[in-house]
C-alpha atoms as a PDB file:
ATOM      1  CA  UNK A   1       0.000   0.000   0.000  1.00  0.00           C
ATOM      2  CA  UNK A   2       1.146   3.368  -1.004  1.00  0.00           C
ATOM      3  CA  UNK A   3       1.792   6.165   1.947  1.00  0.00           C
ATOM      4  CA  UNK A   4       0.530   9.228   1.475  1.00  0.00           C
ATOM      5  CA  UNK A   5       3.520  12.299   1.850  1.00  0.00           C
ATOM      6  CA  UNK A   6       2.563  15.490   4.231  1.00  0.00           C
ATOM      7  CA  UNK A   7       2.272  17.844   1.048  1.00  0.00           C
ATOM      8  CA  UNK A   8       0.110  15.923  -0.511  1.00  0.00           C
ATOM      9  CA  UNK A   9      -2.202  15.383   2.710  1.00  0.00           C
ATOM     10  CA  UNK A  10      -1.722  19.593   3.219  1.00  0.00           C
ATOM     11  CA  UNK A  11      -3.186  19.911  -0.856  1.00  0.00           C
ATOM     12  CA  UNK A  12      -5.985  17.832  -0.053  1.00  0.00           C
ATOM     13  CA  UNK A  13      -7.014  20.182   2.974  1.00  0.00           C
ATOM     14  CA  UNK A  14      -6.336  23.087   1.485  1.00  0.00           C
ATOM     15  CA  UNK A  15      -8.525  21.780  -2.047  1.00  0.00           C
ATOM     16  CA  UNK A  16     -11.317  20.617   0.524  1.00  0.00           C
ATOM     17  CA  UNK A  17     -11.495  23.430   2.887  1.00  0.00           C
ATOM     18  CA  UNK A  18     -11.839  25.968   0.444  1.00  0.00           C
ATOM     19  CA  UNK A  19     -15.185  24.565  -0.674  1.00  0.00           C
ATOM     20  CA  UNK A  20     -18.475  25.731   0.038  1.00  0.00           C
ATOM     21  CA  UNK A  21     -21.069  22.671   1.051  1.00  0.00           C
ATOM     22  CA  UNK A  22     -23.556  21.607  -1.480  1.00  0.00           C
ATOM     23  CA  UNK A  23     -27.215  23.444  -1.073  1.00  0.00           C
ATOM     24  CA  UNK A  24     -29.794  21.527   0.770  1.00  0.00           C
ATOM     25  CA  UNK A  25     -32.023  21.731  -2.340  1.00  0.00           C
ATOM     26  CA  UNK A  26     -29.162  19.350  -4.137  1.00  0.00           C
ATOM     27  CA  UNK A  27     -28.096  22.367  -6.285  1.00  0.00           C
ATOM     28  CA  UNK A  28     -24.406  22.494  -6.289  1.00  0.00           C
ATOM     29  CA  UNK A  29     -23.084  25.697  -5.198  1.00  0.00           C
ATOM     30  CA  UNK A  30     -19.564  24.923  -5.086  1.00  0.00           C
ATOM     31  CA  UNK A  31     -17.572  28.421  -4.937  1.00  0.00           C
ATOM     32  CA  UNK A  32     -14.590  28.552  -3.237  1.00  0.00           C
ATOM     33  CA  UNK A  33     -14.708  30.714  -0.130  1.00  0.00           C
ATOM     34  CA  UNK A  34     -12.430  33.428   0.391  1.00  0.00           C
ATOM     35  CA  UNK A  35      -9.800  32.492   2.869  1.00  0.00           C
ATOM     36  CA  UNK A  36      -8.327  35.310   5.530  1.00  0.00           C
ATOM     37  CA  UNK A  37      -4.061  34.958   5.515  1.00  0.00           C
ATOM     38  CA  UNK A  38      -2.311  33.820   8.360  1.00  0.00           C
ATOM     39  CA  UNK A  39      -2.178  36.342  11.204  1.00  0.00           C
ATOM     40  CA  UNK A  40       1.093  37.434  11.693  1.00  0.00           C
ATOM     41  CA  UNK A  41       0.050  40.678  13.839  1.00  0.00           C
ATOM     42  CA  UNK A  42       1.235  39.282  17.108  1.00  0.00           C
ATOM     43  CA  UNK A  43       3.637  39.817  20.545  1.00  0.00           C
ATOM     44  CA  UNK A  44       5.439  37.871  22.510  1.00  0.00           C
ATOM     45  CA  UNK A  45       5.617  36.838  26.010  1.00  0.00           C
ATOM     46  CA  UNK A  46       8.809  37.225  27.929  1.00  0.00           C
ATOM     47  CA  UNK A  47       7.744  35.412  31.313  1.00  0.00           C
ATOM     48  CA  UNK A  48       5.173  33.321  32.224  1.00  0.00           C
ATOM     49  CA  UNK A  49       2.382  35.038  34.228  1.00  0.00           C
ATOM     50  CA  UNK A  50      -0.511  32.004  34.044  1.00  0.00           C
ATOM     51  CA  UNK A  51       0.458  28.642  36.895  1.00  0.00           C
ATOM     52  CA  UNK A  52       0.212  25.459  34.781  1.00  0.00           C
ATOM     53  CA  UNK A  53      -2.548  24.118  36.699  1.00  0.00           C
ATOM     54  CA  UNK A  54      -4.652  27.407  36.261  1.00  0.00           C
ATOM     55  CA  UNK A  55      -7.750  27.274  34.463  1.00  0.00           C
ATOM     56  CA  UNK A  56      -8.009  29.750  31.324  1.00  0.00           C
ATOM     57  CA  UNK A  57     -10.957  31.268  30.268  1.00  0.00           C
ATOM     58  CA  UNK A  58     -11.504  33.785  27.694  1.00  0.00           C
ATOM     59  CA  UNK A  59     -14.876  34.803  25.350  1.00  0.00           C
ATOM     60  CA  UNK A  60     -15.560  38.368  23.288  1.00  0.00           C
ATOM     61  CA  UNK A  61     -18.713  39.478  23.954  1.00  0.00           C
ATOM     62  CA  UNK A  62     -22.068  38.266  22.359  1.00  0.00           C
ATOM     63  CA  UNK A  63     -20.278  34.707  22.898  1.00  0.00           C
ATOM     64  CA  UNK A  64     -23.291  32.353  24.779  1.00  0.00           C
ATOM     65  CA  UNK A  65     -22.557  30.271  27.381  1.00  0.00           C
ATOM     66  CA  UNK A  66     -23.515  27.193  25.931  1.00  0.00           C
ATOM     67  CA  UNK A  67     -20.311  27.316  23.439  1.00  0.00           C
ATOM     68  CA  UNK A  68     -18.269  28.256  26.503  1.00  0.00           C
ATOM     69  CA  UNK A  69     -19.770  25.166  28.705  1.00  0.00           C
ATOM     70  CA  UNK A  70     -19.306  23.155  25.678  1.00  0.00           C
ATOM     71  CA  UNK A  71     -15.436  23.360  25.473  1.00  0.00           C
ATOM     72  CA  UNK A  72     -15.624  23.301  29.370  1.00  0.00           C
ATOM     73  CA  UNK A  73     -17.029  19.690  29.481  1.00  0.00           C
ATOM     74  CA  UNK A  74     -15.120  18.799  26.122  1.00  0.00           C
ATOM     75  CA  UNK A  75     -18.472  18.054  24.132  1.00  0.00           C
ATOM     76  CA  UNK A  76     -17.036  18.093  21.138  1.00  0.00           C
ATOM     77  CA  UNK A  77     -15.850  15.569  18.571  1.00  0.00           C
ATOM     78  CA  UNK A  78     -13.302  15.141  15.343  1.00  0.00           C
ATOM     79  CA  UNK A  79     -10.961  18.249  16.368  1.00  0.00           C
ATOM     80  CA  UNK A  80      -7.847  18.662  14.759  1.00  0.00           C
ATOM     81  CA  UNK A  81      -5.234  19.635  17.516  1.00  0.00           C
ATOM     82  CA  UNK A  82      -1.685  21.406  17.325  1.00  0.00           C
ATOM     83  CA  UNK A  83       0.673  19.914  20.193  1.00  0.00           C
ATOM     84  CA  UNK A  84       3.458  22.483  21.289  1.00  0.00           C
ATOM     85  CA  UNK A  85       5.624  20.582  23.751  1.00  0.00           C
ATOM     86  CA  UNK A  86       9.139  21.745  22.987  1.00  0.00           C
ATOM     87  CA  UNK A  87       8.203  24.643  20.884  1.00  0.00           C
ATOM     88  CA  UNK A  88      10.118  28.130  21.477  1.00  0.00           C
ATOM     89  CA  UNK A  89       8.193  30.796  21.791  1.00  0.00           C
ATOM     90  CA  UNK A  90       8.522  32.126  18.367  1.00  0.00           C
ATOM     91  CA  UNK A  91       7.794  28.720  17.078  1.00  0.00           C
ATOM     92  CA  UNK A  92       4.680  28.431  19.011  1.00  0.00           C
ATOM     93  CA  UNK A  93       3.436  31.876  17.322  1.00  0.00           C
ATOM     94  CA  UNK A  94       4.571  30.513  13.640  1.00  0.00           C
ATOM     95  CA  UNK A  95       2.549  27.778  14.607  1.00  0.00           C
ATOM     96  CA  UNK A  96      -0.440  28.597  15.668  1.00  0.00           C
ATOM     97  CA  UNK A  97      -0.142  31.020  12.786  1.00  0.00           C
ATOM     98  CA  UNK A  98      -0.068  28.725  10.829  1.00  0.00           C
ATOM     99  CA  UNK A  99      -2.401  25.771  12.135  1.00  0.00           C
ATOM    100  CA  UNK A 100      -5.594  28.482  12.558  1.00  0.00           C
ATOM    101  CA  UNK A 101      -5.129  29.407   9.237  1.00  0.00           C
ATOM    102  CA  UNK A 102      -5.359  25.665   7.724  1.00  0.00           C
ATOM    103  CA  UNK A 103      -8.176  25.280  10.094  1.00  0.00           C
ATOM    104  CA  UNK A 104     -10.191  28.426   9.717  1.00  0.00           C
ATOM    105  CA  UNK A 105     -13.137  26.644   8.908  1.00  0.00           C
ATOM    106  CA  UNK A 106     -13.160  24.536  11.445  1.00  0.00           C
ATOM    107  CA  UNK A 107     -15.599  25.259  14.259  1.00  0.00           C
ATOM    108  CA  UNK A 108     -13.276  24.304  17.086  1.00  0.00           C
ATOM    109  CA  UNK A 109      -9.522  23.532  17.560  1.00  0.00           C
ATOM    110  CA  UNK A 110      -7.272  22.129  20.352  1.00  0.00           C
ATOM    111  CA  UNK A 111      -4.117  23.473  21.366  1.00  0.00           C
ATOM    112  CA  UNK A 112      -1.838  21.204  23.425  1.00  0.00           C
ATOM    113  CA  UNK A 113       0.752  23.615  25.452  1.00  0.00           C
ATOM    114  CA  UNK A 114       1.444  22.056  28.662  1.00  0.00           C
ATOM    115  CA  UNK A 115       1.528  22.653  31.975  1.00  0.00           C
ATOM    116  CA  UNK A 116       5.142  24.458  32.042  1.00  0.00           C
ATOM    117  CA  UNK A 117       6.112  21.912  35.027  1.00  0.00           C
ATOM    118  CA  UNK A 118      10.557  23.204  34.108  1.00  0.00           C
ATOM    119  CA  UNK A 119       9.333  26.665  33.883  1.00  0.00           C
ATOM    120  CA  UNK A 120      11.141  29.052  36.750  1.00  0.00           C
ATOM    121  CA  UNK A 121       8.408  29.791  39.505  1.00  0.00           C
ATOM    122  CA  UNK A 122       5.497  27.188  38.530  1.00  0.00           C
ATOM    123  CA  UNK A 123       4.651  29.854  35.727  1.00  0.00           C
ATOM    124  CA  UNK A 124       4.215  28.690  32.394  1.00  0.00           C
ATOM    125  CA  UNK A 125       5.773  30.856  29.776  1.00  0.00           C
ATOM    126  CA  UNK A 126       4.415  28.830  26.969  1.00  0.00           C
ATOM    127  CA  UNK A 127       1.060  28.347  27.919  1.00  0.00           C
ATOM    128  CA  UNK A 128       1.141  32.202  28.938  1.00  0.00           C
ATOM    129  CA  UNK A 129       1.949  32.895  25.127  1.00  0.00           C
ATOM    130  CA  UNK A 130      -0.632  30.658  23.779  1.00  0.00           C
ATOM    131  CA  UNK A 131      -3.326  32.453  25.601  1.00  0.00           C
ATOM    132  CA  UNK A 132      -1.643  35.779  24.802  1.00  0.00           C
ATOM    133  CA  UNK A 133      -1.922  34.873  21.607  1.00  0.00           C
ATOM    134  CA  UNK A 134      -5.554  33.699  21.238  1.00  0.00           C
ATOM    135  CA  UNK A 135      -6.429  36.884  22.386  1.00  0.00           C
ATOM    136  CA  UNK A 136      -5.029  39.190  19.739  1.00  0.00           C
ATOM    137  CA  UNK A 137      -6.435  36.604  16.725  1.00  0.00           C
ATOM    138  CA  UNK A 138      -9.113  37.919  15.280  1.00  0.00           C
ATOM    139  CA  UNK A 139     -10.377  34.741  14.489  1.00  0.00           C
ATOM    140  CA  UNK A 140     -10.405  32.906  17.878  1.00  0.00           C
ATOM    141  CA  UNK A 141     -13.610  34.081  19.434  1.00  0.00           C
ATOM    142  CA  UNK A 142     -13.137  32.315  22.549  1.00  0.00           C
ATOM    143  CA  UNK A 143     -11.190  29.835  24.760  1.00  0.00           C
ATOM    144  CA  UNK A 144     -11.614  27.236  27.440  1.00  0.00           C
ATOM    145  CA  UNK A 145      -8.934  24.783  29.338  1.00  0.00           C
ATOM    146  CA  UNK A 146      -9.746  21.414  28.163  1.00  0.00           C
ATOM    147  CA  UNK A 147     -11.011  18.951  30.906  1.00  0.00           C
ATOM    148  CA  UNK A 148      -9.046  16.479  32.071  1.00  0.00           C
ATOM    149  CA  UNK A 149      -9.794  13.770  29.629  1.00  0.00           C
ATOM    150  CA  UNK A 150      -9.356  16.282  26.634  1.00  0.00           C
ATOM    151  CA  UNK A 151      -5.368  17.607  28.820  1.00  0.00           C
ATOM    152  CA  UNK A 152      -7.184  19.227  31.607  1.00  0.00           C
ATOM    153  CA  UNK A 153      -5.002  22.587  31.896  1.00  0.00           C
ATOM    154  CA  UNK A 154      -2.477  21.410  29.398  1.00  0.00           C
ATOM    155  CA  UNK A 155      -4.402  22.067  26.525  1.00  0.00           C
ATOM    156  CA  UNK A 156      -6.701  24.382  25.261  1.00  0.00           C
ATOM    157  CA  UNK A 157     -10.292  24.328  22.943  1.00  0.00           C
ATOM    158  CA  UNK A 158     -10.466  26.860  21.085  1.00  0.00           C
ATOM    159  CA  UNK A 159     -13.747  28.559  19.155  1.00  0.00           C
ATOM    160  CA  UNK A 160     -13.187  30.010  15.502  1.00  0.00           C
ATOM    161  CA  UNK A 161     -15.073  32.324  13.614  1.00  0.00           C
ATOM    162  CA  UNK A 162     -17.075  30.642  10.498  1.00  0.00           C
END
């Protein structure tokens, strides 16, 4: 059996997210949908003000509480998920960058930071960046820390703008 390479997986995302769905009538209205570039419009962090085992919170207004109690109790199924463990903190921005961007049309996201257990003073510098972050995309609309099943305060769900 042939394996498929990244690029071609990334083509095939990039092809399939760009399409509008098919009209309910069965009239295809295939157009491809204008995509927003990566957001590049960011600072960095240069200590770590959020404890790893802090719960992280964060919703612009007009945001109901059921989407917010939905990434609190981790209702929510086939996410794709960026894991940063071992990222710097310029790497984690280029990433996230760049994973919103491919995902953009996804309603949710996860975003696996960790808990920042080697970082001086029990603060986490990375997961300080990640939610620093979040909050200047113009995209992200809000944020929870996962449950525990989902990486409890080691990760992140994430709601997108559609």
């Amino acid at each position: 059996m042939n394996k498929i390479n990244k690029e071609d997986i990334l083509l095939f995302r990039d092809t399939v997210n760009t399409q509008a769905p098919v009209d309910k009538d069965g009239v295809s209205r295939i157009r491809k949908l204008k995509r927003k570039p990566p957001f590049t419009e960011y600072s960095y962090v240069i200590d770590g003000t959020i404890a790893g085992e802090e719960v992280v919170s964060y919703a612009k207004s007009g945001i109901s509480g059921k989407m917010i109690n939905k990434m609190k109790r981790g209702h929510i199924d086939n996410i794709s998920e960026l894991d940063l463990h071992g990222y710097t903190i310029k790497q984690t921005c280029e990433a996230l960058s760049e994973f919103i961007y491919r995902e953009q049309f996804e309603q949710f996201v996860r975003i696996i930071h960790g808990k920042g257990y080697r970082s001086d003073n029990k603060m986490s510098v990375l997961k300080t960046q990640v939610v620093n972050f979040l909050k200047q995309h113009p995209q992200v609309l809000a944020f929870h820390s996962c449950p525990p099943k989902d990486g409890g305060t080691g990760a992140i769900f994430a709601l997108l703008k559609q």
